[in-house]
N, C-alpha and C. Protein backbone atom coordinates (compact mmCIF):
# COMPACT_ATOMS: atom_id res chain seq x y z
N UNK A 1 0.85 -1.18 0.00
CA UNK A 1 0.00 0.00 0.00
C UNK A 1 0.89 1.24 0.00
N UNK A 2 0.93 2.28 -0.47
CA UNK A 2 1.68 3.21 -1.58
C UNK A 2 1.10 4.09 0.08
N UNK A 3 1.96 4.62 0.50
CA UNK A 3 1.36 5.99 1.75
C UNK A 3 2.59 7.08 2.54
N UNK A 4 2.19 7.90 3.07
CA UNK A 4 3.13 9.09 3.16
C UNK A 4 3.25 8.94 4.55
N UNK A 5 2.53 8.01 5.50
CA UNK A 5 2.41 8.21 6.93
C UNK A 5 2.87 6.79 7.58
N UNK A 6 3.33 6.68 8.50
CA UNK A 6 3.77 5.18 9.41
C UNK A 6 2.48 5.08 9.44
N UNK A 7 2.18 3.39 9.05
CA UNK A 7 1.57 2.72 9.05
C UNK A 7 1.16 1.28 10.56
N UNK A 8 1.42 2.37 11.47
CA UNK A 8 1.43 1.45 12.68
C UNK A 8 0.18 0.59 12.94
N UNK A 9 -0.94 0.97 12.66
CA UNK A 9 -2.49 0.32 12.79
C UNK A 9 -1.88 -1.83 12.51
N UNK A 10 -1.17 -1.52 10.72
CA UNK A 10 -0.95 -2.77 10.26
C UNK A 10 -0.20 -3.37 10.89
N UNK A 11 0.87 -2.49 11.64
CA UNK A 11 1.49 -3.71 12.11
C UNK A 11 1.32 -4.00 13.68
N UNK A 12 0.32 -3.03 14.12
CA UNK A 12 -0.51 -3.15 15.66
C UNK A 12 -1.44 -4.59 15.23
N UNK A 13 -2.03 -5.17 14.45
CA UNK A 13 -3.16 -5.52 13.77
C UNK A 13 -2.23 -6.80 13.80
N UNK A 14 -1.21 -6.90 12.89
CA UNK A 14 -0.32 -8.07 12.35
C UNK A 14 0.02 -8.58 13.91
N UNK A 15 0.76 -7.67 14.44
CA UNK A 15 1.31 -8.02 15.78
C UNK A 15 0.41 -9.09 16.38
N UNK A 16 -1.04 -8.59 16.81
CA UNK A 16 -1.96 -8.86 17.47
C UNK A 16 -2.29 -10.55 16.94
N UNK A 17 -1.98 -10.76 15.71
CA UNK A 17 -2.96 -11.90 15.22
C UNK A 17 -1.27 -12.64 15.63
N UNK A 18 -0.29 -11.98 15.28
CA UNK A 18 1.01 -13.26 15.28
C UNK A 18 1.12 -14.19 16.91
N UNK A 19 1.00 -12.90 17.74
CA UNK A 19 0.86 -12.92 19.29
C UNK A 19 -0.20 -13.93 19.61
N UNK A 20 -1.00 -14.35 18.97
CA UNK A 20 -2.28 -14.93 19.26
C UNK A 20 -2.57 -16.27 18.90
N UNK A 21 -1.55 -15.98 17.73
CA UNK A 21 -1.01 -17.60 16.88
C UNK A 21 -2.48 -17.68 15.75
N UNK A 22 -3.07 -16.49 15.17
CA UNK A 22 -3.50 -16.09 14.24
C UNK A 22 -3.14 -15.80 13.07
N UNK A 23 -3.45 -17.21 12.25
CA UNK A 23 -2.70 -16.86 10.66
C UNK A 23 -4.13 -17.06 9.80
N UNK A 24 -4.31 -15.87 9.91
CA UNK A 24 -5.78 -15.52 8.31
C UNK A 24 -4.33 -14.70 7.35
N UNK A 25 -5.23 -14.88 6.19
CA UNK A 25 -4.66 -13.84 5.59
C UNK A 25 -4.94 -12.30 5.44
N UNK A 26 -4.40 -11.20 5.71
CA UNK A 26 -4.89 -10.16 6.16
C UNK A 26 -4.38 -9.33 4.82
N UNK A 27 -5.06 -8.63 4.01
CA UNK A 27 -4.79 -7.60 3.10
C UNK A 27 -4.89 -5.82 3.60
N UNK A 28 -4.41 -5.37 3.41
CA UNK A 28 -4.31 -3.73 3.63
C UNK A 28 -4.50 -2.84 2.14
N UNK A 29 -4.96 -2.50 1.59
CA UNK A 29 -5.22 -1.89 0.43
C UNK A 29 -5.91 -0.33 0.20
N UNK A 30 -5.26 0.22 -0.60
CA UNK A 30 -5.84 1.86 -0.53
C UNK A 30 -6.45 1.74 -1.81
N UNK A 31 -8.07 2.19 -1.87
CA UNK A 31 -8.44 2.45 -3.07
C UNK A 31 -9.07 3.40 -2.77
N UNK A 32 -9.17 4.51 -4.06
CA UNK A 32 -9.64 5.64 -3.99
C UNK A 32 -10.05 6.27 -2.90
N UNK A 33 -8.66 6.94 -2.10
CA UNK A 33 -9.32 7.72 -0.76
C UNK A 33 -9.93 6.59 0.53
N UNK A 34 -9.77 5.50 0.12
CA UNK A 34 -10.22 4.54 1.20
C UNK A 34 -9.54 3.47 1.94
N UNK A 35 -9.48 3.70 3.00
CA UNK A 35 -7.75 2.37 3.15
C UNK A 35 -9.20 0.83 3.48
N UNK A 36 -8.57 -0.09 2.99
CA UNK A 36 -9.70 -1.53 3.09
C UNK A 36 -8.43 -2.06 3.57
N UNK A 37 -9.46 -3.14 4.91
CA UNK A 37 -8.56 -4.03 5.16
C UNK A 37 -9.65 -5.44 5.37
N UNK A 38 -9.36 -6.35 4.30
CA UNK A 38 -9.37 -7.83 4.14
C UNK A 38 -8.90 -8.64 4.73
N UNK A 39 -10.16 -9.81 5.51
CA UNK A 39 -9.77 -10.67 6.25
C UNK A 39 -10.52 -11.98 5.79
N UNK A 40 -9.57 -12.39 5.21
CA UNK A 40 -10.01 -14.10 4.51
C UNK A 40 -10.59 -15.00 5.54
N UNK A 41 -12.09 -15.43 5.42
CA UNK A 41 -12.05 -16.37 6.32
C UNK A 41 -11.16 -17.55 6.33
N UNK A 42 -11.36 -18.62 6.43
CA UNK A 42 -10.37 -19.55 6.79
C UNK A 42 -11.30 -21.03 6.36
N UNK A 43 -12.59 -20.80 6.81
CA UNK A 43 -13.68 -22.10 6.95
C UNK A 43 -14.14 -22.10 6.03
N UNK A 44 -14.38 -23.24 5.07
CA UNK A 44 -15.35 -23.10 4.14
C UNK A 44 -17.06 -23.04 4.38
N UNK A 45 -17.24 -23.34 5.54
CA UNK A 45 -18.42 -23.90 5.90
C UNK A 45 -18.58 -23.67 7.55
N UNK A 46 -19.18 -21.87 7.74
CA UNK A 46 -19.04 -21.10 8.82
C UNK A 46 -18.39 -19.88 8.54
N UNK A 47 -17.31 -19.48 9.66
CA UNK A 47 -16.55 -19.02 10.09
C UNK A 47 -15.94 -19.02 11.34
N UNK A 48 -14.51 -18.47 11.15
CA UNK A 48 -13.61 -18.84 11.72
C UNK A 48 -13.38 -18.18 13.31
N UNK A 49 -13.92 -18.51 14.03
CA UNK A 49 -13.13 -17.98 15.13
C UNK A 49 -11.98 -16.92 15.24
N UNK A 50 -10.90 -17.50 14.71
CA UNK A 50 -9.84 -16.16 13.92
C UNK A 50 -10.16 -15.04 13.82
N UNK A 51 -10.96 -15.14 12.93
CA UNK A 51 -11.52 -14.16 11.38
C UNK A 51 -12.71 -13.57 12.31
N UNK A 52 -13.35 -13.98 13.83
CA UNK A 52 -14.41 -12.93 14.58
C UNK A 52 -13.26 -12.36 15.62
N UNK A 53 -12.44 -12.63 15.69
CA UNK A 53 -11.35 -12.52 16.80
C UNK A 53 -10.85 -11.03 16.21
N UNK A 54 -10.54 -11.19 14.79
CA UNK A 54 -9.37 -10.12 14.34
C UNK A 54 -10.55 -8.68 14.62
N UNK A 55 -11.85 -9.28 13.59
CA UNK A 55 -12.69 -8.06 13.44
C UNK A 55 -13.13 -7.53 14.77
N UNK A 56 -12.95 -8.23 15.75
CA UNK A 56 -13.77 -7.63 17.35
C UNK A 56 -12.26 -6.70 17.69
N UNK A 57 -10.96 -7.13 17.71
CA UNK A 57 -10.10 -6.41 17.83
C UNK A 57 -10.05 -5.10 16.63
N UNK A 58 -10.29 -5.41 16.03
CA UNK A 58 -10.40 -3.89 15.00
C UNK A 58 -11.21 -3.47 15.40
N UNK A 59 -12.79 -3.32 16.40
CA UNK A 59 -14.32 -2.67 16.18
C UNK A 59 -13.04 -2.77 17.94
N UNK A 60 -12.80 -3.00 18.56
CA UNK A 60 -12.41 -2.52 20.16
C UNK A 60 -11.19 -1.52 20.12
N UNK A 61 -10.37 -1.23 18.90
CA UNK A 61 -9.27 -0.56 18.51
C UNK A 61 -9.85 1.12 18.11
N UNK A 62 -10.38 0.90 17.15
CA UNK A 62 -11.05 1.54 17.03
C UNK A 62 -11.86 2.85 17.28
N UNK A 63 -12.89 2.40 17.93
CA UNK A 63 -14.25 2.78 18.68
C UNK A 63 -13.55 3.96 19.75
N UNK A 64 -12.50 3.48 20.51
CA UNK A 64 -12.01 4.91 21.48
C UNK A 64 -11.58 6.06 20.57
N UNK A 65 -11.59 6.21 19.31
CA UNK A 65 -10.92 7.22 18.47
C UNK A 65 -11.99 7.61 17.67
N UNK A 66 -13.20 7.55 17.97
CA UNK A 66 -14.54 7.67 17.69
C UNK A 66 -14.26 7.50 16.06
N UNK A 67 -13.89 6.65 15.63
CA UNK A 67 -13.62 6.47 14.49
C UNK A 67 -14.65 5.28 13.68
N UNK A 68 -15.58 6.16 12.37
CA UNK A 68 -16.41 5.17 11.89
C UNK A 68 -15.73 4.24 10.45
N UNK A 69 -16.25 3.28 10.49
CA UNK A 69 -15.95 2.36 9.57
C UNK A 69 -17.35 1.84 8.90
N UNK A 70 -16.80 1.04 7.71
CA UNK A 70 -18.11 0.15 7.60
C UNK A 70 -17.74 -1.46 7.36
N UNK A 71 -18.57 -2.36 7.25
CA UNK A 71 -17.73 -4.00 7.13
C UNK A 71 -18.81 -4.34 6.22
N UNK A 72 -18.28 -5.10 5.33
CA UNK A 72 -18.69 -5.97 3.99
C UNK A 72 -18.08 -7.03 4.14
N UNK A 73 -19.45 -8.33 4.03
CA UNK A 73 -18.85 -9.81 3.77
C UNK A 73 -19.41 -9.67 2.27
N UNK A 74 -18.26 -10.73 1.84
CA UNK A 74 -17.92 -11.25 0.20
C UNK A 74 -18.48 -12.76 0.60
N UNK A 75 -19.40 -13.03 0.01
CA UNK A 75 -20.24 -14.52 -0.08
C UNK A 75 -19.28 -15.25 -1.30
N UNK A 76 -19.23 -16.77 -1.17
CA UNK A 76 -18.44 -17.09 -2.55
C UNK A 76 -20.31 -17.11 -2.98
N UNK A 77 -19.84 -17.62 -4.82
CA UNK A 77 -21.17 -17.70 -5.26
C UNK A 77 -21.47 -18.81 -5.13
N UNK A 78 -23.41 -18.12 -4.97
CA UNK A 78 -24.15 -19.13 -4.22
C UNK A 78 -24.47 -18.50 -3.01
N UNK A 79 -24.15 -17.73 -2.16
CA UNK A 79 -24.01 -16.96 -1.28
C UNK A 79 -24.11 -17.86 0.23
N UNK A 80 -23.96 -18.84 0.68
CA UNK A 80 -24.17 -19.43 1.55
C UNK A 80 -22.86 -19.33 2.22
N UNK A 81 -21.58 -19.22 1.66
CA UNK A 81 -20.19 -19.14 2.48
C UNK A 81 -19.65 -17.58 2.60
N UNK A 82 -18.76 -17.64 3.75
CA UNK A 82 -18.11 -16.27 3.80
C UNK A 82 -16.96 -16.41 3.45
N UNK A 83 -16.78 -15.86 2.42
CA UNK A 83 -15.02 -15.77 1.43
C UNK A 83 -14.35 -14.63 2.64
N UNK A 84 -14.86 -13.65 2.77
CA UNK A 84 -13.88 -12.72 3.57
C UNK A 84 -14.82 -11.46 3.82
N UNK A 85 -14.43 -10.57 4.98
CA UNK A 85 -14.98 -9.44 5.40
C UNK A 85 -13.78 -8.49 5.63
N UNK A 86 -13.97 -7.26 4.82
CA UNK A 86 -13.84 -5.94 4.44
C UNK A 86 -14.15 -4.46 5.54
N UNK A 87 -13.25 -4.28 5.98
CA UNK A 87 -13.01 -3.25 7.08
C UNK A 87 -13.06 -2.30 5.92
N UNK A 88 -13.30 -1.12 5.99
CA UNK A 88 -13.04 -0.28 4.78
C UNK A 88 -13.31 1.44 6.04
N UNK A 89 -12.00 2.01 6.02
CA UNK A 89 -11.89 3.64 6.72
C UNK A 89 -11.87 4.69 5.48
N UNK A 90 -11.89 5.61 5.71
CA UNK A 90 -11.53 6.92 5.12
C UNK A 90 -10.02 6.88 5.22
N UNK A 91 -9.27 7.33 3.98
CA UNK A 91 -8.07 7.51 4.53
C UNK A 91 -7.70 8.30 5.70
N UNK A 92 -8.24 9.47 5.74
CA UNK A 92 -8.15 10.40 6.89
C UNK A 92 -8.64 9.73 8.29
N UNK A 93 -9.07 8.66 8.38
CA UNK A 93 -9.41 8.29 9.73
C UNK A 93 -8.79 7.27 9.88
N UNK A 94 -7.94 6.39 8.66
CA UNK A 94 -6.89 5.66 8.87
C UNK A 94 -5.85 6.63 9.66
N UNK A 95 -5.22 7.70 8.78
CA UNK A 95 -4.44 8.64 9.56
C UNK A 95 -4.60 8.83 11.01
N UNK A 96 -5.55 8.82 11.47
CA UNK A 96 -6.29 9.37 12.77
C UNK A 96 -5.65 8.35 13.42
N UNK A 97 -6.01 7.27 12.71
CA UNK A 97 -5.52 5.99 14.11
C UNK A 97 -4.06 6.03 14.27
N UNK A 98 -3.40 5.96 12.88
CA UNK A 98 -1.95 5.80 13.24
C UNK A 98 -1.02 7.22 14.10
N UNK A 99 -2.13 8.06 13.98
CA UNK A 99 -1.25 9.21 14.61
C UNK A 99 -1.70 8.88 15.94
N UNK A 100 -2.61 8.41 16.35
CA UNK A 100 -3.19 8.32 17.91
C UNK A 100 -2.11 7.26 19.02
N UNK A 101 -1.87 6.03 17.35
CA UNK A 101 -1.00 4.81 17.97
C UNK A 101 0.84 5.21 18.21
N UNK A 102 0.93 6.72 17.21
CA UNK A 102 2.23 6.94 17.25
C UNK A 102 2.38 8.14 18.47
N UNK A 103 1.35 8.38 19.09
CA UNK A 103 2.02 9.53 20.58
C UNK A 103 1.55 8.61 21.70
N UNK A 104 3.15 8.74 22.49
CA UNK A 104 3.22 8.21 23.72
C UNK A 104 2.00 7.90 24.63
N UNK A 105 2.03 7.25 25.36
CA UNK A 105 0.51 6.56 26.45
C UNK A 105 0.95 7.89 27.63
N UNK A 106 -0.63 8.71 27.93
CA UNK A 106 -0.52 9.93 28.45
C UNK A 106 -0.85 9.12 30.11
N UNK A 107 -0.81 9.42 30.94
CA UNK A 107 -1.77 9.25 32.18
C UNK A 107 -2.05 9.85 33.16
């Protein structure tokens, strides 16, 4: 992903799933003004524990930085399975987070 700012969110995010012994595959992608981040389920048939694990840590990361998002599941066709769910920010509220994650813990 092509960007002008430390990208700490991804590797707060990466950290979190390695620490946890969480291997989805996780995409980060900027399209038009929008940073998306892709999380492959894992199950063909359900979903993955993982894959509710990562997204509850992104919606608890989040949420203190009053920061809105929206989430899209990708059905394979046929629509009965979940291929993957789609975090999708504003770039500017991507920014928001990583500047929040890059100043020191106040108390």
């Amino acid at each position: 992903m092509e960007q002008t700012y430390n990208n700490y969110y991804e590797d707060f995010l990466k950290g979190f799933c390695r620490i946890n012994d969480i291997y989805l595959d996780l995409k980060f992608e900027k399209i038009e003004g929008m940073i998306a981040i892709n999380i492959k389920n894992t199950l063909k048939n359900g979903v993955s524990l993982d894959c509710l694990r990562v997204i509850d840590f992104i919606y608890r990361t989040v949420i203190p930085f009053n920061i809105q998002y929206t989430q899209t599941l990708h059905l394979y066709p046929g629509g009965k399975e979940l291929e993957k769910v789609t975090i999708l920010f504003t770039e500017d509220d991507y920014k928001l987070i990583n500047k929040n994650l890059e100043s020191p813990i106040r108390s």
